[in-house]
C-alpha atoms as a PDB file:
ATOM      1  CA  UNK A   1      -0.844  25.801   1.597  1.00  0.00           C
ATOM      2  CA  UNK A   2       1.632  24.287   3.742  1.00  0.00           C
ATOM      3  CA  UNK A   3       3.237  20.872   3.410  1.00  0.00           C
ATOM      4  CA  UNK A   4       2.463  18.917   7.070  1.00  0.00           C
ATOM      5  CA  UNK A   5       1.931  15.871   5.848  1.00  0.00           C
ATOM      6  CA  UNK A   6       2.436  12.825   3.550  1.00  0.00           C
ATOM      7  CA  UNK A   7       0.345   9.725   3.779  1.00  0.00           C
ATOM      8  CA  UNK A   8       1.458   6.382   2.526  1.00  0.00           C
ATOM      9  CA  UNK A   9      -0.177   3.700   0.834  1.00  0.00           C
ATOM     10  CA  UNK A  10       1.672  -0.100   2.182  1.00  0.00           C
ATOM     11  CA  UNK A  11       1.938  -3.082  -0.487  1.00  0.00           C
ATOM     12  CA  UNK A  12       3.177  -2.144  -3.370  1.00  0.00           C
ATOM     13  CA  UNK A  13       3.907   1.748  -2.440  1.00  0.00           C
ATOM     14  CA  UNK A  14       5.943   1.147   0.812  1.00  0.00           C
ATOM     15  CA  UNK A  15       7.309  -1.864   0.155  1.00  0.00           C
ATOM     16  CA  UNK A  16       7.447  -5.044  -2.941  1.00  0.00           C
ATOM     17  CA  UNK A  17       4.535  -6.473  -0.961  1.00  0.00           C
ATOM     18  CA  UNK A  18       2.516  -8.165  -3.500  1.00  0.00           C
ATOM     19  CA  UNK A  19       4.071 -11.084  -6.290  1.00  0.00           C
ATOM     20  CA  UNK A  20       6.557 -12.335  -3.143  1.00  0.00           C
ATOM     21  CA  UNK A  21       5.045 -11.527  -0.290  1.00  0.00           C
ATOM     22  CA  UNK A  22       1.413 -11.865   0.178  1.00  0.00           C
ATOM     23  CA  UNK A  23       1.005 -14.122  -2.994  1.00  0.00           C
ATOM     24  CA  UNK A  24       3.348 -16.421  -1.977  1.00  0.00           C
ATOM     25  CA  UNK A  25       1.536 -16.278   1.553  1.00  0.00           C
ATOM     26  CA  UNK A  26      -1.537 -17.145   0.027  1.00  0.00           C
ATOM     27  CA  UNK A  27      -0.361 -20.105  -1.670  1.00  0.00           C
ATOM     28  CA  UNK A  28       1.157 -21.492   1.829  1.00  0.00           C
ATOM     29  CA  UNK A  29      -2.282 -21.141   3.269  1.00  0.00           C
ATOM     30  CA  UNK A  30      -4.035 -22.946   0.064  1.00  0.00           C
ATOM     31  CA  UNK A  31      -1.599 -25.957   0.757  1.00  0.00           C
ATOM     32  CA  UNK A  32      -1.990 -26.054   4.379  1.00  0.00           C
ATOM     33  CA  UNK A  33      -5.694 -26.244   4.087  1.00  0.00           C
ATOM     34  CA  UNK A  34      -5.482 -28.936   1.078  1.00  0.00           C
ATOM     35  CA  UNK A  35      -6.626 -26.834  -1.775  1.00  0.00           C
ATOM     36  CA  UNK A  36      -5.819 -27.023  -5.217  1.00  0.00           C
ATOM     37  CA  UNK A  37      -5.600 -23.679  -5.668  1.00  0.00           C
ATOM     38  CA  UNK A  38      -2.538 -21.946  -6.853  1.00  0.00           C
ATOM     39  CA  UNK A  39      -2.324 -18.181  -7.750  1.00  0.00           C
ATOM     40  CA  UNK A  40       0.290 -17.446 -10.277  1.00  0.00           C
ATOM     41  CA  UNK A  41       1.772 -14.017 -11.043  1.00  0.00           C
ATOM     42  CA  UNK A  42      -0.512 -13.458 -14.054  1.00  0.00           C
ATOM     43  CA  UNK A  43      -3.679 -14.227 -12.105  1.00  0.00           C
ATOM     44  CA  UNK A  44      -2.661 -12.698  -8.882  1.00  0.00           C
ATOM     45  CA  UNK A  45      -2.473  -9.286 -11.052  1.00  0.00           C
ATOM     46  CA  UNK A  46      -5.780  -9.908 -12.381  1.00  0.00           C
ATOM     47  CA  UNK A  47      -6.799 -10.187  -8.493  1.00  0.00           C
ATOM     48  CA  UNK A  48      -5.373  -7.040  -7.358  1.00  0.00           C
ATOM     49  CA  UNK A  49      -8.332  -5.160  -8.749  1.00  0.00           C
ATOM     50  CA  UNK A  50     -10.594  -6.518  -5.580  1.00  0.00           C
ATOM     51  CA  UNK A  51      -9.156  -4.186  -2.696  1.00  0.00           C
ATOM     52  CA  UNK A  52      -8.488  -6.086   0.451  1.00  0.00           C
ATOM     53  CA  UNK A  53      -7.211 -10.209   0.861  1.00  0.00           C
ATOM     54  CA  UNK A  54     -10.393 -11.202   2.243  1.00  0.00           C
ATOM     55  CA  UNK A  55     -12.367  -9.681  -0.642  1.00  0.00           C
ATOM     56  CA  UNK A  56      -9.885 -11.154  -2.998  1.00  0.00           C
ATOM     57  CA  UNK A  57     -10.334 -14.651  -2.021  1.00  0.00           C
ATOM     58  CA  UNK A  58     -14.321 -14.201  -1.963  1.00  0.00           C
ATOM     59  CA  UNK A  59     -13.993 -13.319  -5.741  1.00  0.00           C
ATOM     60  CA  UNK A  60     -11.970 -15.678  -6.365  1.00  0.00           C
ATOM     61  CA  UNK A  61     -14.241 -18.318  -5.230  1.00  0.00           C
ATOM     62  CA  UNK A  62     -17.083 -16.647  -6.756  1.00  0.00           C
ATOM     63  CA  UNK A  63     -15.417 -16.301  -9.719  1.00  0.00           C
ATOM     64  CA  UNK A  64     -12.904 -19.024 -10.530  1.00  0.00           C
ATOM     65  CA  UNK A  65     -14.061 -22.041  -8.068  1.00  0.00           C
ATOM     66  CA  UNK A  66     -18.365 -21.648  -8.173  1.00  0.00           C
ATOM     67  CA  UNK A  67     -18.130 -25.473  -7.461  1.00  0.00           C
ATOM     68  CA  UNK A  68     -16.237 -25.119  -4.086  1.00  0.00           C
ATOM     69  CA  UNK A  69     -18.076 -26.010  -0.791  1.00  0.00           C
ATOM     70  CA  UNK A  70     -16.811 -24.506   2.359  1.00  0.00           C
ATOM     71  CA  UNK A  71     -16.548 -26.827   4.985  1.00  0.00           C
ATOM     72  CA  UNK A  72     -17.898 -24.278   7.641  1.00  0.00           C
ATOM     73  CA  UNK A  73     -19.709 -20.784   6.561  1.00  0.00           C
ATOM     74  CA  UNK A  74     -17.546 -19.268   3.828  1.00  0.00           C
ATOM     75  CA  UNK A  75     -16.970 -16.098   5.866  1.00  0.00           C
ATOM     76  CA  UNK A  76     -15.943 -17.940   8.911  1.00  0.00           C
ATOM     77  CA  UNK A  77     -13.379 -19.847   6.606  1.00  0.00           C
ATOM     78  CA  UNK A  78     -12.401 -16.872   4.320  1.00  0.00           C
ATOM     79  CA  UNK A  79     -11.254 -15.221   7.560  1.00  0.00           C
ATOM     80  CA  UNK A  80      -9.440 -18.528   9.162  1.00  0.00           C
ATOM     81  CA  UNK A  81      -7.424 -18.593   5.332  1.00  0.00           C
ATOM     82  CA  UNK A  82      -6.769 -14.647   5.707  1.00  0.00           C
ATOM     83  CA  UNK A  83      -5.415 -14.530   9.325  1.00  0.00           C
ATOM     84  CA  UNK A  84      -3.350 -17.839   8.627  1.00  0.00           C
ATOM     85  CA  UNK A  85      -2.086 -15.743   5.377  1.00  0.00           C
ATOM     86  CA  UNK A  86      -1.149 -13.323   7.535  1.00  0.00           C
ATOM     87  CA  UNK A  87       0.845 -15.488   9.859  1.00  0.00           C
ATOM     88  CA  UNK A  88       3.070 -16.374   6.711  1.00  0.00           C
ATOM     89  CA  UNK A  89       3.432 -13.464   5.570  1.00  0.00           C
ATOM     90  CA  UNK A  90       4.775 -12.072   8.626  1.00  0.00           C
ATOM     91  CA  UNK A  91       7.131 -14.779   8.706  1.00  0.00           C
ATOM     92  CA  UNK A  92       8.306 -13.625   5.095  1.00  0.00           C
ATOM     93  CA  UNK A  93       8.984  -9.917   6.305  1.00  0.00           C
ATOM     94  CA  UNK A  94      11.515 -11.515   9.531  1.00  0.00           C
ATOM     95  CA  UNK A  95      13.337 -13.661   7.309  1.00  0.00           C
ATOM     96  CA  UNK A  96      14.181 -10.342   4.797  1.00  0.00           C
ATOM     97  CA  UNK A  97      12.098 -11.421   2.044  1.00  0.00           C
ATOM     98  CA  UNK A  98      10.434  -8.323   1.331  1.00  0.00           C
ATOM     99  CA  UNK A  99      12.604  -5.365   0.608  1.00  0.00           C
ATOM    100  CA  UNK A 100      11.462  -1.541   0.698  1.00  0.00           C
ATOM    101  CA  UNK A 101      10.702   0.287  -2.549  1.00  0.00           C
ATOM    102  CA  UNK A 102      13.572   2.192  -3.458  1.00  0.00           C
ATOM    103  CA  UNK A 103      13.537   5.983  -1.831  1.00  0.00           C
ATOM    104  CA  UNK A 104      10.728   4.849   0.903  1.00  0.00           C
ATOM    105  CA  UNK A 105      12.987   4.539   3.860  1.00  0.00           C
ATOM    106  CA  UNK A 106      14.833   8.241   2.944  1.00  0.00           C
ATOM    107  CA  UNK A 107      12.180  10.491   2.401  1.00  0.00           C
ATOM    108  CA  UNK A 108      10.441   9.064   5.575  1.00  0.00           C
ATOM    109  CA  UNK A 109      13.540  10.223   7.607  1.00  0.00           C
ATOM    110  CA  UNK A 110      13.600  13.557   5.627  1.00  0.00           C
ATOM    111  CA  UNK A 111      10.061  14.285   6.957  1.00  0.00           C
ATOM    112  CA  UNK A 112      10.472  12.974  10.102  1.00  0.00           C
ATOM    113  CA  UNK A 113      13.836  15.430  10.680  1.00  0.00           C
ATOM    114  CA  UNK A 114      11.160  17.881   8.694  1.00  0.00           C
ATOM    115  CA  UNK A 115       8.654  17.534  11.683  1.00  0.00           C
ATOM    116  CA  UNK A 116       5.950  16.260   9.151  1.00  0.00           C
ATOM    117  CA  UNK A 117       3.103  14.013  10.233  1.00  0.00           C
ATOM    118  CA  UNK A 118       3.524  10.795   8.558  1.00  0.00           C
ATOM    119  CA  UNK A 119       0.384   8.447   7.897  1.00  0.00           C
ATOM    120  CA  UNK A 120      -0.626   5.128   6.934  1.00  0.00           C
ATOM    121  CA  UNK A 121      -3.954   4.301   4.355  1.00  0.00           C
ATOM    122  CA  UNK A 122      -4.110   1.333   3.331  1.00  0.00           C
ATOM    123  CA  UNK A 123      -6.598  -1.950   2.965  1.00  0.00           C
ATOM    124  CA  UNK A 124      -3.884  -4.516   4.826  1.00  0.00           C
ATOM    125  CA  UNK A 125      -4.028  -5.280   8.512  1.00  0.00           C
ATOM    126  CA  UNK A 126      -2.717  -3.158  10.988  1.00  0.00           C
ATOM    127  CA  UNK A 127      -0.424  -6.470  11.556  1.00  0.00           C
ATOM    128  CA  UNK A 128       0.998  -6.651   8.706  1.00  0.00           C
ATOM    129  CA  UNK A 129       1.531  -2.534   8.668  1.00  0.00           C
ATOM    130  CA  UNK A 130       3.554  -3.029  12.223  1.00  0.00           C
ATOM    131  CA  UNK A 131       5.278  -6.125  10.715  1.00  0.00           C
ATOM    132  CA  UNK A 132       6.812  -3.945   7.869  1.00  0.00           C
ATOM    133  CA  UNK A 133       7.639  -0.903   9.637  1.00  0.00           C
ATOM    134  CA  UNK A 134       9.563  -3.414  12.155  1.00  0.00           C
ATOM    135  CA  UNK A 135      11.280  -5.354  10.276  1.00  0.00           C
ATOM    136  CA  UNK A 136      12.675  -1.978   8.038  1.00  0.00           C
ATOM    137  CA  UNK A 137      12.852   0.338  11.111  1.00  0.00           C
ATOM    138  CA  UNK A 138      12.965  -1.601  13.941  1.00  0.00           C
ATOM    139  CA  UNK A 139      10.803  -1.845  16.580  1.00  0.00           C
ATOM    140  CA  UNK A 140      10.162   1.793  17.038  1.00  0.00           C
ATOM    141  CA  UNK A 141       9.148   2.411  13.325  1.00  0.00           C
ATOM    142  CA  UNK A 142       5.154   2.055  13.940  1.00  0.00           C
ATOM    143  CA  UNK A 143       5.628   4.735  16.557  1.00  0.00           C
ATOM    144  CA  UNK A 144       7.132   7.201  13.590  1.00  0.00           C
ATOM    145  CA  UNK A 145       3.293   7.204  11.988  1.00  0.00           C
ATOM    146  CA  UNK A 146       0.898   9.783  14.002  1.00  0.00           C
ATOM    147  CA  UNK A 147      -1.856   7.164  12.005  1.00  0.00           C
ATOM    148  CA  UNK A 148      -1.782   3.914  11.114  1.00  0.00           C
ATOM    149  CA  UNK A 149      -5.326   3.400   9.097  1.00  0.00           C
ATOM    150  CA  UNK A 150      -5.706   0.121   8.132  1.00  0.00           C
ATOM    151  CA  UNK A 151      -7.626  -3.007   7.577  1.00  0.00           C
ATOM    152  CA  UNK A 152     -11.256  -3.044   8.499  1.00  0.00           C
ATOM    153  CA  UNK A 153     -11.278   0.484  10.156  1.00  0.00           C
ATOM    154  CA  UNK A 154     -13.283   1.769   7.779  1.00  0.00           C
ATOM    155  CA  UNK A 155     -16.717   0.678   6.296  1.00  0.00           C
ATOM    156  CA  UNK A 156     -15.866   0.579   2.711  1.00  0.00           C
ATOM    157  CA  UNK A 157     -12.551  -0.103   1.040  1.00  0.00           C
ATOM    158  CA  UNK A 158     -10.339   1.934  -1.919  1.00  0.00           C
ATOM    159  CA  UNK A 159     -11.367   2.752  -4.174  1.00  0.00           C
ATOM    160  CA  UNK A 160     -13.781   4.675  -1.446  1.00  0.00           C
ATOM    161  CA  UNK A 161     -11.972   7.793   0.155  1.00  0.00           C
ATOM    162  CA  UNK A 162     -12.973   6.390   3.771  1.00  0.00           C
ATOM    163  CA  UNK A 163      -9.843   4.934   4.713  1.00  0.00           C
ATOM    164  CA  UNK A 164      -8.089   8.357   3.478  1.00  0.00           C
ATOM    165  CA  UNK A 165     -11.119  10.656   5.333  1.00  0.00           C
ATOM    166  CA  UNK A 166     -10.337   8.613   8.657  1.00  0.00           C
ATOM    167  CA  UNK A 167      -6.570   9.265   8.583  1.00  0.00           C
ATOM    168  CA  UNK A 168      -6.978  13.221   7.603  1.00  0.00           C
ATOM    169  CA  UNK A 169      -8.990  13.241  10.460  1.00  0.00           C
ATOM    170  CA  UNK A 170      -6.402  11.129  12.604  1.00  0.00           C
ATOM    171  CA  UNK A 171      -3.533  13.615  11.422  1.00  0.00           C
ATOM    172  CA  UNK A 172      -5.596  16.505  12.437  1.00  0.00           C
ATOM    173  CA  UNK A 173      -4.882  17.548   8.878  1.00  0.00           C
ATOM    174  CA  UNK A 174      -6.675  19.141   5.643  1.00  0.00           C
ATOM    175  CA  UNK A 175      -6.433  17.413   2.205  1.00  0.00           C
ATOM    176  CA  UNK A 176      -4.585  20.261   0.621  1.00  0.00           C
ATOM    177  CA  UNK A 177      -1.801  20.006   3.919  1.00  0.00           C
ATOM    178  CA  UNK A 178      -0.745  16.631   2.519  1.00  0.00           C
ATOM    179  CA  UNK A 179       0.527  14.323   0.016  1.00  0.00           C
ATOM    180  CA  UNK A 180      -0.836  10.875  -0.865  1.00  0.00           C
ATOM    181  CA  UNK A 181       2.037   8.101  -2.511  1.00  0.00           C
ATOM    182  CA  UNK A 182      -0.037   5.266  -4.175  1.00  0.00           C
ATOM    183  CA  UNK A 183       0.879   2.215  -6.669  1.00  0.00           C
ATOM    184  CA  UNK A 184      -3.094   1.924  -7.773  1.00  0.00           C
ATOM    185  CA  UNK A 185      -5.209   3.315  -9.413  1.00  0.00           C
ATOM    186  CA  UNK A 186      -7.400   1.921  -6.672  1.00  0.00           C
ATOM    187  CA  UNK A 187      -5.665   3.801  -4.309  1.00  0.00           C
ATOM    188  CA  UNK A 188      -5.083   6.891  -6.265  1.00  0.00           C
ATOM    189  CA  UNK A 189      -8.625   7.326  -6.481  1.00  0.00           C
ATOM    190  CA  UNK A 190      -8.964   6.880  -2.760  1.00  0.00           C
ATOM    191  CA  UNK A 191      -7.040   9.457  -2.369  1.00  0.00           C
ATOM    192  CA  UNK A 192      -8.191  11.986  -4.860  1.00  0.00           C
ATOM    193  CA  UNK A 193     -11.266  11.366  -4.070  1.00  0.00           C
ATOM    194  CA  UNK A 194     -10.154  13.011  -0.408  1.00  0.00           C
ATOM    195  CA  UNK A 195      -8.985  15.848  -2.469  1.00  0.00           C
ATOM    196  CA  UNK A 196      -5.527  14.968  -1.535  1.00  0.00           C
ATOM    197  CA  UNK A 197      -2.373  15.349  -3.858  1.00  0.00           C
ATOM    198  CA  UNK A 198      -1.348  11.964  -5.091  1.00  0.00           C
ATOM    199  CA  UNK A 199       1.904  10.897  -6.373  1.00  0.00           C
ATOM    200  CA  UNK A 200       1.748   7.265  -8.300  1.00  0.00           C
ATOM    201  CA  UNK A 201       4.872   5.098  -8.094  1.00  0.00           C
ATOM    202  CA  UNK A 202       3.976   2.087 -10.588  1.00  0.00           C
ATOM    203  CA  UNK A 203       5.084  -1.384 -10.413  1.00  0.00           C
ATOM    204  CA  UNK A 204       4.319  -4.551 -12.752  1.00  0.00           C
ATOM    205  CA  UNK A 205       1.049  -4.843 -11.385  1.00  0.00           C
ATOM    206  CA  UNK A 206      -0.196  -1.716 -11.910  1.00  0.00           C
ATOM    207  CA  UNK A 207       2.014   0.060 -14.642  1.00  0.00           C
ATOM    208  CA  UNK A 208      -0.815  -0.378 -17.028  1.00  0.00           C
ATOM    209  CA  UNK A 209      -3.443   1.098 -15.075  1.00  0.00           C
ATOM    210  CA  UNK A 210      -5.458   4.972 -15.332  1.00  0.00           C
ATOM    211  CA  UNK A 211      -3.648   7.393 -13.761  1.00  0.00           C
ATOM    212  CA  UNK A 212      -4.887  10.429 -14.646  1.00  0.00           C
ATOM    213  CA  UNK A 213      -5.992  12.631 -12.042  1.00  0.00           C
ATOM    214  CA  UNK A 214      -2.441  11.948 -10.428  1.00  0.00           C
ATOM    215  CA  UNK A 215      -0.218  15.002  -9.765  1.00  0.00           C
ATOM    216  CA  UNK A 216       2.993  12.883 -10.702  1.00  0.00           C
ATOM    217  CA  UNK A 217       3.460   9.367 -11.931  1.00  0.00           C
ATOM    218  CA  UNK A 218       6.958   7.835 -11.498  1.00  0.00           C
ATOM    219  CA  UNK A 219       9.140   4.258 -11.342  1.00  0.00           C
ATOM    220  CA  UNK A 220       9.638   4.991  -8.075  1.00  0.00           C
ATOM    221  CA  UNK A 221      10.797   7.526  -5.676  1.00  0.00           C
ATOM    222  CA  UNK A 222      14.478   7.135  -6.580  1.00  0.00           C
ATOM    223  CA  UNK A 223      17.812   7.661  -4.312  1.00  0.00           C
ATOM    224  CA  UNK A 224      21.216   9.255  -5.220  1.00  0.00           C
ATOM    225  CA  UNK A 225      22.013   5.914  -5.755  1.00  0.00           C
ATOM    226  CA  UNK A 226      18.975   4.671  -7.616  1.00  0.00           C
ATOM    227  CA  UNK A 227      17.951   7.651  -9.656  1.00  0.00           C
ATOM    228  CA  UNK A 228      14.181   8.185 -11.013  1.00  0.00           C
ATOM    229  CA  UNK A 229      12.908  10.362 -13.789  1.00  0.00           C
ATOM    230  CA  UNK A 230      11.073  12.915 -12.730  1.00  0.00           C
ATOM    231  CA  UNK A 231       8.946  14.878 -15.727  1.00  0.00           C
ATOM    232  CA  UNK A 232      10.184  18.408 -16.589  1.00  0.00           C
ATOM    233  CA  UNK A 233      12.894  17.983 -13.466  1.00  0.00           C
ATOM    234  CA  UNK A 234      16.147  18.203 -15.622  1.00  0.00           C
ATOM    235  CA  UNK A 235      18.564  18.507 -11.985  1.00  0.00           C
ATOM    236  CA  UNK A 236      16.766  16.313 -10.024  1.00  0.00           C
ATOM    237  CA  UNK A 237      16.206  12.359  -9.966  1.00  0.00           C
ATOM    238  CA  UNK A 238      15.217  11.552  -6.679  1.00  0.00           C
ATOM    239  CA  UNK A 239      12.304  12.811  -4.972  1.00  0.00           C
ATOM    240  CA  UNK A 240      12.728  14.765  -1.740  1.00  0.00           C
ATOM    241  CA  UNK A 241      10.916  16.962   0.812  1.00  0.00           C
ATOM    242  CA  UNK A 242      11.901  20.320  -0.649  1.00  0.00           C
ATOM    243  CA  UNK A 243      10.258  18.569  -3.926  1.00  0.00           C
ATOM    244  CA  UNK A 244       7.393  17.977  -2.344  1.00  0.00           C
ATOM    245  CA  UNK A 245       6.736  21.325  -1.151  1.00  0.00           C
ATOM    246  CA  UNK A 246       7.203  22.668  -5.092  1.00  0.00           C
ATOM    247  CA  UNK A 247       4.694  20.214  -6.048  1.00  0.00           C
ATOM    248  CA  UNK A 248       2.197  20.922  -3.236  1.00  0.00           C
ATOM    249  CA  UNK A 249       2.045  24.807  -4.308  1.00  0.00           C
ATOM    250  CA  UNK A 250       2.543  24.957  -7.915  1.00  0.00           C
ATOM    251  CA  UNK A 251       0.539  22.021  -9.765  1.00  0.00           C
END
């Protein structure tokens, strides 16, 4: 089958989203609203498990603050933290804070000079998705994405294959036309779950994780400048489109 597509996971896979960016957002919003919470790295890895910042800060209530009273319904305020979250975080991506993952920003211009559909899956808002793509690609970057599926789209969240049915479906696409890049094993099993091709690019968070039923499991996607080691690829240490094509017919 025919490479036409690749579909990207966001924080973690896209970009460093996760210890500096939307932890540190999280802890802004805490302050603002005068709670003692604080989210270090260790425990914001322990967090990552729940898929999606609302659902993350509903377990954490649940799990590590049963004593806390909500001043208004706990929804209502779990989604006035979230969107204020949000806010900072944004503000993080303008002022540089959060860099791309190394190789992201190449082999997206390799398939877009390829003519491949590019896609987005992923459980952050279709704010923060723009905010990224902008502030790496300028403000036509969103536009290079024929989908952008994100947030609250869907009904149920990774480790669920909606997210990933909804942007096949988007992309006009079939599972075995496409490659998935993930940093989860959340996400990976979003995606296999869709029957889709998954390549895993780890990171501190999730380096540790189950990854089998991935096709490929790497540091990262490498550049000429920033090699990666690919398994049994002895002339090759970056990954690129021709790669990709390989992988899609022979494993």
């Amino acid at each position: 089958m025919k490479l036409r597509g690749l579909i990207f996971d966001v924080d973690g896979t896209l970009a460093e989203t996760e210890r500096e960016g939307h932890r540190i957002a999280f802890n802004q919003v805490f302050k603002k609203f005068g709670l003692n919470w604080d989210w270090d790295s260790r425990l914001y890895g322990t967090l990552l498990k729940i898929s999606g910042g609302k659902e993350r800060i509903l377990y954490y209530i649940n799990h590590y603050q049963p004593n806390f009273i909500s001043p208004i319904a706990t929804d209502n305020f779990i989604t006035q933290l979230h969107q204020l979250k949000n806010q900072y975080y944004l503000q993080l991506l303008e002022e540089g804070k959060i860099p791309l993952r190394p190789g992201i920003a190449r082999l997206i211009s390799e398939a877009k000079k390829s003519n491949l559909k590019l896609g987005i899956a992923t459980t952050t808002t279709e704010e923060n998705v723009i905010g990224l793509l902008q502030a790496h690609f300028g403000a036509e970057g969103p536009k290079w994405f024929d989908c952008i599926a994100a947030g609250d789209m869907v009904r149920n969240k990774k480790p669920a294959s909606d997210i990933y049915y909804y942007c096949l479906q988007k992309l006009d696409l079939n599972a075995s036309q496409c490659i998935a890049f993930e940093d989860s094993e959340n996400g990976m099993r979003a995606a296999i779950g869709a029957q889709i091709k998954t390549i895993v690019t780890v990171n501190d968070y999730t380096e540790n994780e189950n990854f089998s039923g991935a096709t490929l499991i790497l540091e990262h996607l490498g550049d000429p400048q920033f090699p990666t080691k690919i398994p049994n690829e002895k002339n090759l240490n970056y990954v690129t489109i021709d790669f990709l094509i390989q992988l899609l017919t022979e494993r």
